[in-house]
N, C-alpha and C. Protein backbone atom coordinates (compact mmCIF):
# COMPACT_ATOMS: atom_id res chain seq x y z
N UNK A 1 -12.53 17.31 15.11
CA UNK A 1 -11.92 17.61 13.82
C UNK A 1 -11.09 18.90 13.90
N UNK A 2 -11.87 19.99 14.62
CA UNK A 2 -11.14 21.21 14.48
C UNK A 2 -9.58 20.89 15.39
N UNK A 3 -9.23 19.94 16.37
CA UNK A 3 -7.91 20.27 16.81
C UNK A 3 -6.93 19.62 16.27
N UNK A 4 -7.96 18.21 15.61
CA UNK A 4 -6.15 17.66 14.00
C UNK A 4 -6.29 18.74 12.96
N UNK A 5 -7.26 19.03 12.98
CA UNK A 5 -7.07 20.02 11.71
C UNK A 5 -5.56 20.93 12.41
N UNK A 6 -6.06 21.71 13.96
CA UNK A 6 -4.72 22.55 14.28
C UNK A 6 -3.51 21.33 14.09
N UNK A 7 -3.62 20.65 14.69
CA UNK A 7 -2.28 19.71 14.82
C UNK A 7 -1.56 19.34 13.93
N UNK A 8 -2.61 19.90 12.62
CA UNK A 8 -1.67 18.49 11.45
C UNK A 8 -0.91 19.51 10.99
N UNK A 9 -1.21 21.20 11.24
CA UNK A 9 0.03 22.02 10.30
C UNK A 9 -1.00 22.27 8.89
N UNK A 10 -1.40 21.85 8.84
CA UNK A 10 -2.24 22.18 7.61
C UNK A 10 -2.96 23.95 7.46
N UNK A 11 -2.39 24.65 6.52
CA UNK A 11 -2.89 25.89 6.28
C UNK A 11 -4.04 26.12 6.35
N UNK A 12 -5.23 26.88 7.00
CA UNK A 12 -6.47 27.00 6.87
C UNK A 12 -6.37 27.49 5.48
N UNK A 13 -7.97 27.29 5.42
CA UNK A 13 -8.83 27.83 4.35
C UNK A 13 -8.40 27.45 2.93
N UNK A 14 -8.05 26.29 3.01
CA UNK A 14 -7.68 25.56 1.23
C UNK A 14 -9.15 24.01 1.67
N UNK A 15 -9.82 23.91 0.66
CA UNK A 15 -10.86 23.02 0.70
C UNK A 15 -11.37 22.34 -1.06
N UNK A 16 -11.81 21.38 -1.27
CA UNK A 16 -11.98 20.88 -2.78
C UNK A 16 -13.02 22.25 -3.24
N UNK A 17 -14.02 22.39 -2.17
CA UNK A 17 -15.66 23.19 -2.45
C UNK A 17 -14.84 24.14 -2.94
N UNK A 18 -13.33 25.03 -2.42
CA UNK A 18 -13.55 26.22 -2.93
C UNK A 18 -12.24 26.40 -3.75
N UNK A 19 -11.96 25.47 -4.57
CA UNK A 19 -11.13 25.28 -5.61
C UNK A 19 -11.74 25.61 -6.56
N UNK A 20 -11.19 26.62 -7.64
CA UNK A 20 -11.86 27.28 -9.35
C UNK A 20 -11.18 26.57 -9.79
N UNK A 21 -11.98 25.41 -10.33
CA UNK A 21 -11.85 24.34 -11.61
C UNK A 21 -11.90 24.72 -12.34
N UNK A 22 -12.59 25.99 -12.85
CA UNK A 22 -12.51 26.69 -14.25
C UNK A 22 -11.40 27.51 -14.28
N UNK A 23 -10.51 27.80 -13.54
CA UNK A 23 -9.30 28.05 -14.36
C UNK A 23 -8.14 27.42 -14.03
N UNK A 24 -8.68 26.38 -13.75
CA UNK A 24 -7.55 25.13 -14.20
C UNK A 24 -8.05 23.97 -14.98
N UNK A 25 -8.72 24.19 -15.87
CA UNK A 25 -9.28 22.66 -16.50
C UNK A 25 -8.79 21.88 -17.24
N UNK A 26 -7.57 21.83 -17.08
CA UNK A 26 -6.51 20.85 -17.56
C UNK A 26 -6.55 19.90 -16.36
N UNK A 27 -6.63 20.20 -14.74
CA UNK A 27 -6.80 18.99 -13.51
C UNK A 27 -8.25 18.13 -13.80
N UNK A 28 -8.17 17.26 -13.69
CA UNK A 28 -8.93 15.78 -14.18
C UNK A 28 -9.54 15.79 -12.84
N UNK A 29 -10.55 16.76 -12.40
CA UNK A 29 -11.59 16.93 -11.24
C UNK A 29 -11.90 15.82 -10.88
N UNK A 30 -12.24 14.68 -11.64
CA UNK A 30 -13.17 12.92 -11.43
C UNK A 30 -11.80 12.65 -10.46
N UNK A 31 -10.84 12.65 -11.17
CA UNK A 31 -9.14 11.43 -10.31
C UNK A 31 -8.96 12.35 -9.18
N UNK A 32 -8.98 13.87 -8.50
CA UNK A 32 -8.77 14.60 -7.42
C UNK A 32 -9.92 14.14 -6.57
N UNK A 33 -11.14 14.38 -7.06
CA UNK A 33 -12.89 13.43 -6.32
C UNK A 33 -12.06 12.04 -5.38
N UNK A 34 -11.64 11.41 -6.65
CA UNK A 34 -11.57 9.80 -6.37
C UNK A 34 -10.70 9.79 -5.18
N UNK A 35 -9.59 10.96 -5.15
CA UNK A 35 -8.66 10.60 -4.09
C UNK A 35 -9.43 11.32 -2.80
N UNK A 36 -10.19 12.42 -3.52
CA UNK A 36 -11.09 12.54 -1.89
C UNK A 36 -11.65 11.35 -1.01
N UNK A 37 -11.81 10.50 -1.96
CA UNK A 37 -12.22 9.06 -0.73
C UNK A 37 -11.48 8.80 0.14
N UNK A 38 -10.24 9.09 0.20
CA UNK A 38 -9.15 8.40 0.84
C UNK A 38 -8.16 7.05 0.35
N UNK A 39 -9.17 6.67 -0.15
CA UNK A 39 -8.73 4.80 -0.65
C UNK A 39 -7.54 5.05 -0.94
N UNK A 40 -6.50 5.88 -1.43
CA UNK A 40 -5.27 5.88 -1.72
C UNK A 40 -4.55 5.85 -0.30
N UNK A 41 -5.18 6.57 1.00
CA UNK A 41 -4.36 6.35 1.87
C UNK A 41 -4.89 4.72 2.55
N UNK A 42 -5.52 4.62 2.18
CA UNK A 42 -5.74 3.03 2.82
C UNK A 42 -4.88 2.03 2.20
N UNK A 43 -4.17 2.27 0.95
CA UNK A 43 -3.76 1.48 0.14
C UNK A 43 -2.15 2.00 0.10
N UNK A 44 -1.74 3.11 0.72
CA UNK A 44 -0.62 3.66 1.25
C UNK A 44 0.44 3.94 0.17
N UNK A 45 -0.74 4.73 -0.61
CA UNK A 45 0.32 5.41 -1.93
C UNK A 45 0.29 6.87 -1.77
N UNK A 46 0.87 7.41 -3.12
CA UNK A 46 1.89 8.78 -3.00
C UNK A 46 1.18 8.86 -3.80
N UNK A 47 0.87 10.38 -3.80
CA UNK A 47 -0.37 11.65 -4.86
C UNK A 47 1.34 12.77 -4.87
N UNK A 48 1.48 12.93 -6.25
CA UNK A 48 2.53 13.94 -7.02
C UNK A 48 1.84 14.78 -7.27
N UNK A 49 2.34 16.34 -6.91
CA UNK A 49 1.28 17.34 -7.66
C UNK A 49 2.58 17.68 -8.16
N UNK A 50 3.03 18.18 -9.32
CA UNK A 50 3.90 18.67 -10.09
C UNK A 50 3.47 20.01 -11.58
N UNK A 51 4.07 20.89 -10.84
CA UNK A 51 3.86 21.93 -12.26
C UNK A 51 4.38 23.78 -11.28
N UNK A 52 4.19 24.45 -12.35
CA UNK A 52 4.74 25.85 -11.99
C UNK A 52 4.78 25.95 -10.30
N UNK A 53 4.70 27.30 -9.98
CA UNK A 53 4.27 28.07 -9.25
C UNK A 53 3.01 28.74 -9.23
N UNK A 54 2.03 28.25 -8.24
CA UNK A 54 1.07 29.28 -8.23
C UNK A 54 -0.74 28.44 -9.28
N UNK A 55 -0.59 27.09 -10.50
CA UNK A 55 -1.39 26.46 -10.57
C UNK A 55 -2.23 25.63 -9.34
N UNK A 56 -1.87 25.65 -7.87
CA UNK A 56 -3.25 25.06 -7.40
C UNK A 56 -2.67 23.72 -6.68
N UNK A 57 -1.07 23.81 -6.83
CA UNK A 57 -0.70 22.16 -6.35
C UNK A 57 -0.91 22.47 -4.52
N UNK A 58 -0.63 23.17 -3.85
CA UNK A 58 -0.53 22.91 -2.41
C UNK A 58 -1.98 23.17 -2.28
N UNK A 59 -2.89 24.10 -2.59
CA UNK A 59 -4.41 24.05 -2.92
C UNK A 59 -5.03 22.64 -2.39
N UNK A 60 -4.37 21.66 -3.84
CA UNK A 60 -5.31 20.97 -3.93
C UNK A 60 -4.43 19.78 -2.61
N UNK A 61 -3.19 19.66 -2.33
CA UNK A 61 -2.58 18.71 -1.07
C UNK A 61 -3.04 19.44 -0.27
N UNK A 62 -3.72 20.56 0.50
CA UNK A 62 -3.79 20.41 1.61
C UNK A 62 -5.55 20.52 1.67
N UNK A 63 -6.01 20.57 0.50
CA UNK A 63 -7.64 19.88 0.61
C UNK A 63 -7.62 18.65 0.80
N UNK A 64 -7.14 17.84 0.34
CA UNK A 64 -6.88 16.34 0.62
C UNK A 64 -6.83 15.79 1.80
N UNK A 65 -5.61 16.76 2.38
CA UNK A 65 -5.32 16.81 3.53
C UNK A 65 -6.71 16.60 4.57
N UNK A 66 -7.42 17.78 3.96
CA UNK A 66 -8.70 18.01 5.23
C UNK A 66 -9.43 16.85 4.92
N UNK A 67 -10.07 16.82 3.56
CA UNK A 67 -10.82 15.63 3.45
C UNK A 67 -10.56 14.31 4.09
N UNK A 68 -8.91 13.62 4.25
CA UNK A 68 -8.32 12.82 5.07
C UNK A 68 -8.89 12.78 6.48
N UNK A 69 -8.11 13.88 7.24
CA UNK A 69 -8.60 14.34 8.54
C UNK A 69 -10.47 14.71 8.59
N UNK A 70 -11.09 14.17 8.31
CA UNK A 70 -12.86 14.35 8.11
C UNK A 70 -12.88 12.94 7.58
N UNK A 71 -11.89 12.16 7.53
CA UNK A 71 -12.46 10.64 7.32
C UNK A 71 -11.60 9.57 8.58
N UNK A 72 -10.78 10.30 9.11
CA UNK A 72 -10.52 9.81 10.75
C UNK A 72 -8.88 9.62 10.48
N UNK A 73 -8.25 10.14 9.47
CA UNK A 73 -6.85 9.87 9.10
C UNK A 73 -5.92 10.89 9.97
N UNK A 74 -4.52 10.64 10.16
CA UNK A 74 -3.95 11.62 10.71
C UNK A 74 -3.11 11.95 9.56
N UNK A 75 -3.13 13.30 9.85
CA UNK A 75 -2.09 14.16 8.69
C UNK A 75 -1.22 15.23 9.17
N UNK A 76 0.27 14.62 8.68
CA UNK A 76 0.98 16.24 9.16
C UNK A 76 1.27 16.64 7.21
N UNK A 77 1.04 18.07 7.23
CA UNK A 77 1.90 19.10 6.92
C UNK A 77 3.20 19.83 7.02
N UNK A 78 4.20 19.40 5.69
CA UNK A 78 5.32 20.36 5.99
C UNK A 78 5.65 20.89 4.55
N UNK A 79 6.18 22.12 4.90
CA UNK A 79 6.84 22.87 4.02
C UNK A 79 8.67 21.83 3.87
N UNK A 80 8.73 21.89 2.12
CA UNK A 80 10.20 20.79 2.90
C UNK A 80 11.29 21.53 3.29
N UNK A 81 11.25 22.62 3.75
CA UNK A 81 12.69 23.13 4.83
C UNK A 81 12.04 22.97 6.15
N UNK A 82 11.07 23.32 6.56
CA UNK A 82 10.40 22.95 7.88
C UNK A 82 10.78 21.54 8.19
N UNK A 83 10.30 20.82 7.34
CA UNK A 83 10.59 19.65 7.48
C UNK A 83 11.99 19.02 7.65
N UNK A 84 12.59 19.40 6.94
CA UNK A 84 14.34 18.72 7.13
C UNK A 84 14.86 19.88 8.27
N UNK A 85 14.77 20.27 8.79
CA UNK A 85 14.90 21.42 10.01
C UNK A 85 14.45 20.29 11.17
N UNK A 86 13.34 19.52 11.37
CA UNK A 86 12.98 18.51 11.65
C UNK A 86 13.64 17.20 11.86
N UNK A 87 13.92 16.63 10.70
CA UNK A 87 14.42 15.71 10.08
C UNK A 87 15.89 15.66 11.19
N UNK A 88 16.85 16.80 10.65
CA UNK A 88 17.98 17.06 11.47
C UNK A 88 18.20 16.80 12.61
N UNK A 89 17.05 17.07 13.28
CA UNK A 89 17.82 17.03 14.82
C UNK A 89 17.21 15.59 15.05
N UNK A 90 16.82 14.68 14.20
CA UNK A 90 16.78 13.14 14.16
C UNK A 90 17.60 12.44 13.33
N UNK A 91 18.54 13.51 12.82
CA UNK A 91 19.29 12.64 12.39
C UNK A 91 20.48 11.39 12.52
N UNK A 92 21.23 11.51 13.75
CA UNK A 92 21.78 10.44 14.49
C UNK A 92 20.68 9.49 15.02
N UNK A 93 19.50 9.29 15.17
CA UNK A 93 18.26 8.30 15.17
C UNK A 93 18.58 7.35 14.14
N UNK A 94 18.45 6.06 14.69
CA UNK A 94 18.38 4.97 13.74
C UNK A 94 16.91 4.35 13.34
N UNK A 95 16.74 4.62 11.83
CA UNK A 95 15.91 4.65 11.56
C UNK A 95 14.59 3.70 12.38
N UNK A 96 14.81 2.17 12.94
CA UNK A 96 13.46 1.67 13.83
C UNK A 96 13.41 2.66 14.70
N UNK A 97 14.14 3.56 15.91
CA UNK A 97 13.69 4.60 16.63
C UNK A 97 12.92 5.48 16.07
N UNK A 98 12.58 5.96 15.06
CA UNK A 98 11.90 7.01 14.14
C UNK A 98 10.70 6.54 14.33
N UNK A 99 10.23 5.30 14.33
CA UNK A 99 8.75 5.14 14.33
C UNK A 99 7.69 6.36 15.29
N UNK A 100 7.96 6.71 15.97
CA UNK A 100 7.09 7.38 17.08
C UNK A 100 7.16 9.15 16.52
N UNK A 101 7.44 9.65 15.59
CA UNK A 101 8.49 10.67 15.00
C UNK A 101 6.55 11.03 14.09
N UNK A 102 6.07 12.69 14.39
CA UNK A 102 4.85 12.27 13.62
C UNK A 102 5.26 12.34 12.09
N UNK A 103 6.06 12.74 11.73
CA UNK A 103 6.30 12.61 10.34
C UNK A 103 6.82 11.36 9.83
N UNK A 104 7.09 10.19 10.77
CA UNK A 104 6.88 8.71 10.22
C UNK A 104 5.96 8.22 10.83
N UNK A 105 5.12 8.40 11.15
CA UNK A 105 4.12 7.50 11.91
C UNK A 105 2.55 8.27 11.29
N UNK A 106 2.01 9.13 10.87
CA UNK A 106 0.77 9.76 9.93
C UNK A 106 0.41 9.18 9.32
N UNK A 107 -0.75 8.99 8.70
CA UNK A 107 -1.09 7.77 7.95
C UNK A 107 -1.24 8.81 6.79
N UNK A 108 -0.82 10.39 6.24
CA UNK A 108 -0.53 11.11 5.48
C UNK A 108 -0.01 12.36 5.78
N UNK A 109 1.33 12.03 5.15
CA UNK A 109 2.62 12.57 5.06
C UNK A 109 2.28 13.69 3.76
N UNK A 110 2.37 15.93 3.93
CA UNK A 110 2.47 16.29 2.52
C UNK A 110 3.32 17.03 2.80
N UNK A 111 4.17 17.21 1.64
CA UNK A 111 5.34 17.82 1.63
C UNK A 111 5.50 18.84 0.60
N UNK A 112 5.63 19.83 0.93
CA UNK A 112 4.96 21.11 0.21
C UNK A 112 6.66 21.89 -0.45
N UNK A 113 6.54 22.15 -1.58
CA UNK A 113 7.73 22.92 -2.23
C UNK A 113 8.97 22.22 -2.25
N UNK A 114 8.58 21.09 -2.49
CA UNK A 114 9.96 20.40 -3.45
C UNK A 114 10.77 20.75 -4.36
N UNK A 115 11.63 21.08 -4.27
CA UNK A 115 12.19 21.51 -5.15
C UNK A 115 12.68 22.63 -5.77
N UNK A 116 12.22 24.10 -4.96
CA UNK A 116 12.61 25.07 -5.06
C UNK A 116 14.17 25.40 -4.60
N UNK A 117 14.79 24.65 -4.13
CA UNK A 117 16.10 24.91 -4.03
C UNK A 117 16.54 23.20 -3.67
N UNK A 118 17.93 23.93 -4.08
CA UNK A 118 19.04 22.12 -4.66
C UNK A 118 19.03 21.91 -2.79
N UNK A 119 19.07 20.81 -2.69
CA UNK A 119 19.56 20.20 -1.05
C UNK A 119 20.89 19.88 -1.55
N UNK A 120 21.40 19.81 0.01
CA UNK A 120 22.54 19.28 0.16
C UNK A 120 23.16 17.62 0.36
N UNK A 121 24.20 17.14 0.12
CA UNK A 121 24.24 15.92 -0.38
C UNK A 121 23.36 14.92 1.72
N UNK A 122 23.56 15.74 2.88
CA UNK A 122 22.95 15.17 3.89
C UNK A 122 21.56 15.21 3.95
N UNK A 123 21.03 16.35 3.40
CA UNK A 123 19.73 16.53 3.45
C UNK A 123 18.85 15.97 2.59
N UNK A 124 19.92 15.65 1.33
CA UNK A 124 18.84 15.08 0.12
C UNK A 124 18.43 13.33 0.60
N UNK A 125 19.90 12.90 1.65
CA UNK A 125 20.07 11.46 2.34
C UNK A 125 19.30 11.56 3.55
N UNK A 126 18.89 12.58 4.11
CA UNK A 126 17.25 12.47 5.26
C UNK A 126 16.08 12.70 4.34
N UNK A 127 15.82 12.80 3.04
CA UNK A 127 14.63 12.42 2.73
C UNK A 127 14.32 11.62 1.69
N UNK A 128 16.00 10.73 1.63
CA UNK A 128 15.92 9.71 1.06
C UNK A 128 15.25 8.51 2.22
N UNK A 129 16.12 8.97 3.00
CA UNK A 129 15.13 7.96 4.61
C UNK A 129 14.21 7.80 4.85
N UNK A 130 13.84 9.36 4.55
CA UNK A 130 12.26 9.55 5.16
C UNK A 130 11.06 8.50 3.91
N UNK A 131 11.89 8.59 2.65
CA UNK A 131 10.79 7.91 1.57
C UNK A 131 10.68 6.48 1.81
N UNK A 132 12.09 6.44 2.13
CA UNK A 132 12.86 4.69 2.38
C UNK A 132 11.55 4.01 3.34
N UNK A 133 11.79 4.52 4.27
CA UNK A 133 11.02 4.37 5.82
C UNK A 133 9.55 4.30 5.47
N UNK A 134 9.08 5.19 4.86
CA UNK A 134 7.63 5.27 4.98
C UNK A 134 7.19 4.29 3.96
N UNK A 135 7.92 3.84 2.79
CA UNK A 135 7.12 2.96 1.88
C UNK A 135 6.67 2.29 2.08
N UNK A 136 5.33 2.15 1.17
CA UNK A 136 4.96 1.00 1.73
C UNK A 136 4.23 0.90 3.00
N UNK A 137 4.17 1.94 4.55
CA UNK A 137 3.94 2.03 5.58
C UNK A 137 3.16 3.49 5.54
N UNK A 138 2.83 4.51 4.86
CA UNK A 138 1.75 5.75 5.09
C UNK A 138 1.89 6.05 3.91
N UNK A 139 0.51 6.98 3.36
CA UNK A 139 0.57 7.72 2.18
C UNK A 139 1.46 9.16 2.29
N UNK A 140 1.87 9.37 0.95
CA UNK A 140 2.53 10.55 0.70
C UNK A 140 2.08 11.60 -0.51
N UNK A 141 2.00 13.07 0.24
CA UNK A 141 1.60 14.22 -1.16
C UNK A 141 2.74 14.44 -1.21
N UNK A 142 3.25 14.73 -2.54
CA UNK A 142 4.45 15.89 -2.62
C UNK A 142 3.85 16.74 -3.88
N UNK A 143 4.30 18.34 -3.42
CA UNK A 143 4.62 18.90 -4.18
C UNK A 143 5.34 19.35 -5.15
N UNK A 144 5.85 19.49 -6.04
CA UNK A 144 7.13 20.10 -6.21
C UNK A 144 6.61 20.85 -7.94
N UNK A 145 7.90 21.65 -8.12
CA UNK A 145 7.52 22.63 -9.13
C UNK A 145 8.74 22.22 -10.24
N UNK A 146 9.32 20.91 -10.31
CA UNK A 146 10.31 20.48 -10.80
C UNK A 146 9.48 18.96 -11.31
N UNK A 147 10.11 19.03 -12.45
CA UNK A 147 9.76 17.26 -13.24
C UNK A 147 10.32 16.14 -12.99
N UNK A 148 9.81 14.87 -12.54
CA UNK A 148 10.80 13.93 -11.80
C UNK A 148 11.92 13.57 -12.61
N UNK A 149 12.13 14.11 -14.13
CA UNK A 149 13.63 13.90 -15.08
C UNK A 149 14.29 14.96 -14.13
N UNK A 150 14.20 15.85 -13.19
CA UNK A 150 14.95 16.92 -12.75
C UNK A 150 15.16 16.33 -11.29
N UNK A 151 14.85 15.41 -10.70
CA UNK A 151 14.89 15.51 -9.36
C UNK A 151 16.37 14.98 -9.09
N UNK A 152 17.49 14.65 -9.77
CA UNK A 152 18.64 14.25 -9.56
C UNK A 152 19.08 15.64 -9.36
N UNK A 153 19.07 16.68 -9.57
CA UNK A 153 19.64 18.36 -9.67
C UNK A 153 19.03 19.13 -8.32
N UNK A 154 17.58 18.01 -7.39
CA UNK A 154 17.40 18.71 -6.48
C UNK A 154 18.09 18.05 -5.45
N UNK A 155 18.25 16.63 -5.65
CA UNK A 155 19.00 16.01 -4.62
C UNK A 155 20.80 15.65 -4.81
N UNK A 156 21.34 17.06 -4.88
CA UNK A 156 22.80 17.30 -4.58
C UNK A 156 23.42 16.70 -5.63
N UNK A 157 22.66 16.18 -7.11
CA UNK A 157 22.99 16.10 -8.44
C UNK A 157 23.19 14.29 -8.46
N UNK A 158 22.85 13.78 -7.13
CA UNK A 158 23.40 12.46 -7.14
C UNK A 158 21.91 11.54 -7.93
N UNK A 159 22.30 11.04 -9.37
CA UNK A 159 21.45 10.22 -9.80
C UNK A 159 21.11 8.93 -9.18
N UNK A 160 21.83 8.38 -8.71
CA UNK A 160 21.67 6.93 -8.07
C UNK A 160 20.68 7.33 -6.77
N UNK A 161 20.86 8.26 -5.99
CA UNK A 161 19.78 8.51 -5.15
C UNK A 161 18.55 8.75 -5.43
N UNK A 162 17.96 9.74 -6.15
CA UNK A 162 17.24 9.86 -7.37
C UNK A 162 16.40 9.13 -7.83
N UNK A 163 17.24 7.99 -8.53
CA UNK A 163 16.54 6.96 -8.90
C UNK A 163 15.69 6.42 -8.17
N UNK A 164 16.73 5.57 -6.95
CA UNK A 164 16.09 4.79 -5.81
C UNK A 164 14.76 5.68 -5.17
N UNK A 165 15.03 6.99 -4.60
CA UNK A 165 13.72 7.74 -4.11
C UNK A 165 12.58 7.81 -5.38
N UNK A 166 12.55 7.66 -6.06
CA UNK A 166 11.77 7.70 -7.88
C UNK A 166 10.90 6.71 -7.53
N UNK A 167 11.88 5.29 -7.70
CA UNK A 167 11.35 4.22 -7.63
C UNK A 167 10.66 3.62 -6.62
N UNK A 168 10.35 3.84 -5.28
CA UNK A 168 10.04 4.12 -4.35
C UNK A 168 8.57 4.84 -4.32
N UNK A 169 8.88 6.47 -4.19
CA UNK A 169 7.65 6.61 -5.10
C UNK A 169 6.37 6.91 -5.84
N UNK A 170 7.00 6.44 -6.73
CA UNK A 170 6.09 6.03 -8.48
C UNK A 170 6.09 4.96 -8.50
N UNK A 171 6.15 3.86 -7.14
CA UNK A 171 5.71 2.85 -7.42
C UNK A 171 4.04 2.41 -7.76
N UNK A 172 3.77 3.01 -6.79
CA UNK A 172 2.00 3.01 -6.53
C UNK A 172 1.92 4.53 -6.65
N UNK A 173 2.04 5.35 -7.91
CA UNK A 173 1.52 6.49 -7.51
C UNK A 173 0.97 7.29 -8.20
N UNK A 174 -0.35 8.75 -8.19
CA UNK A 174 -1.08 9.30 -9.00
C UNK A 174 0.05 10.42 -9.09
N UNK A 175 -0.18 10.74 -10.42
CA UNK A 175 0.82 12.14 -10.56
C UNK A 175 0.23 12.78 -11.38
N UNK A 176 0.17 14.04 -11.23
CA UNK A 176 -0.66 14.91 -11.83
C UNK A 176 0.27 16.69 -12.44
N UNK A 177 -0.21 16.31 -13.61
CA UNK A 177 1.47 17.74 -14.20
C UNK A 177 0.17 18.74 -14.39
N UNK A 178 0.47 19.93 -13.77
CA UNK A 178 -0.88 20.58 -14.00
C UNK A 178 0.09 22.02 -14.33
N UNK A 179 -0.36 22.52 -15.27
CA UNK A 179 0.42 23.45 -16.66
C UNK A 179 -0.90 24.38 -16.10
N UNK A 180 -0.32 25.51 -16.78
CA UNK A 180 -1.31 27.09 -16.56
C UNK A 180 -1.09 27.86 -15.83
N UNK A 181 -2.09 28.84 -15.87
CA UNK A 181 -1.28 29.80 -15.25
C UNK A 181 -1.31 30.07 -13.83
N UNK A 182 -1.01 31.17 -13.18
CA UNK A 182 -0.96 31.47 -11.92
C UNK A 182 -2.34 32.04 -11.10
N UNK A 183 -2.57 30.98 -10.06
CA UNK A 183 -3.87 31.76 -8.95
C UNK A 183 -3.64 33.31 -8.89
N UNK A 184 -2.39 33.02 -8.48
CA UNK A 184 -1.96 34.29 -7.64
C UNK A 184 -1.27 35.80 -8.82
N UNK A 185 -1.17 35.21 -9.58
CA UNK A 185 -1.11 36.69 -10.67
C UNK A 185 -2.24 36.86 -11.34
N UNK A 186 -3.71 35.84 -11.39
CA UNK A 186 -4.61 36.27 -12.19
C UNK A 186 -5.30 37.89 -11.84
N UNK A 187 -5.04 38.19 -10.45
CA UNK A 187 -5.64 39.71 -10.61
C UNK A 187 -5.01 40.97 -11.19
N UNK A 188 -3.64 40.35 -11.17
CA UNK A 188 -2.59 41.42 -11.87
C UNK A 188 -2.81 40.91 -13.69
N UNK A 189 -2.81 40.43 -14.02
CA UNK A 189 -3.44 39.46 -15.33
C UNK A 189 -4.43 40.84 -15.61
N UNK A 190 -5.75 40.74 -14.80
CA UNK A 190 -6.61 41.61 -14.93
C UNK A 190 -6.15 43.42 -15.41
N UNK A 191 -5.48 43.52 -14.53
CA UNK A 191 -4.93 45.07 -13.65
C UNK A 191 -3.84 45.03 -15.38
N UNK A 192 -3.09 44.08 -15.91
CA UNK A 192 -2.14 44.92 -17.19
C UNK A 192 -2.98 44.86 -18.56
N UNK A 193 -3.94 44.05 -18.44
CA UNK A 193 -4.45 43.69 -19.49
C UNK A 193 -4.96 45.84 -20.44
């Protein structure tokens, strides 16, 4: 366990045990449990974590993550500029060559910070591929800190792409909008109060 854990890219020290549910209790703890089974990656759907900065979304994708990898799954981890940094130098690859590629071939794919900055009209079209490709064929986390009415503004403003990656998917998928405040400013929270 300990060398997919190194392999998959996955950040140490994020786990369900040491997630504070009490200051997020707006996340529906039972539906995060349920996906600890895995059954979503057996069934080769997409888990959305969507909301601010700093509520608990990469937290809770790369606990998943571990729980996955502790049930015999392979998982990579990427940040999405890591990832399309990646992506790039496969990009003249036609997509059946990609199979062997670990970010199409994982049986869970998470993709961490969606959305913090607009892509460009090539880059937003390698992870239109990358969704294209995998449907249907591995589970997917994404993060992102943007609402899927916004994801035409991250992918180079083009709606028709958008859509199609949407539909794709939210076909089979849990999505979870988790509102509140910040892990990471609650000690400064403390410190102005």
């Amino acid at each position: 366990m300990r060398t997919s854990l190194r392999l998959s890219g996955l950040p140490p020290g994020h786990t369900l045990e040491d997630f504070d549910w009490s200051f997020q209790p707006g996340i529906d703890r039972k539906r995060i449990e349920t996906l600890a089974t895995c059954a979503y990656i057996r069934e080769r759907e997409v888990v959305l974590f969507q909301g601010p900065p700093g509520v608990g979304k990469t937290h809770l994708a790369i606990a998943l993550g571990v729980k996955a990898i502790a049930s015999g799954f392979s998982v990579n981890f990427f940040r999405l500029d890591d990832l399309l940094a990646v992506m790039k130098r496969d990009a003249d690859v036609p997509p059946r060559k990609l199979k062997g590629k670990k970010y199409m071939s994982t049986a869970l794919l998470i993709i961490d910070e969606v959305g913090f900055q607009e892509l460009s009209r090539p880059e937003a079209a390698l992870l239109f591929r990358l969704v294209s490709c995998r449907y249907g064929k591995g589970s997917t986390i994404i993060t992102t800190n943007k609402s899927v009415k916004d994801w035409p503004e991250i992918l180079a403003g083009d709606e028709a792409m958008a859509t199609a990656m949407l539909d794709r998917l939210l076909h089979h998928c849990h999505v979870f909008n988790i509102k509140g405040r910040s892990f990471r400013l609650r000690d400064l929270e403390q410190q102005i109060k």
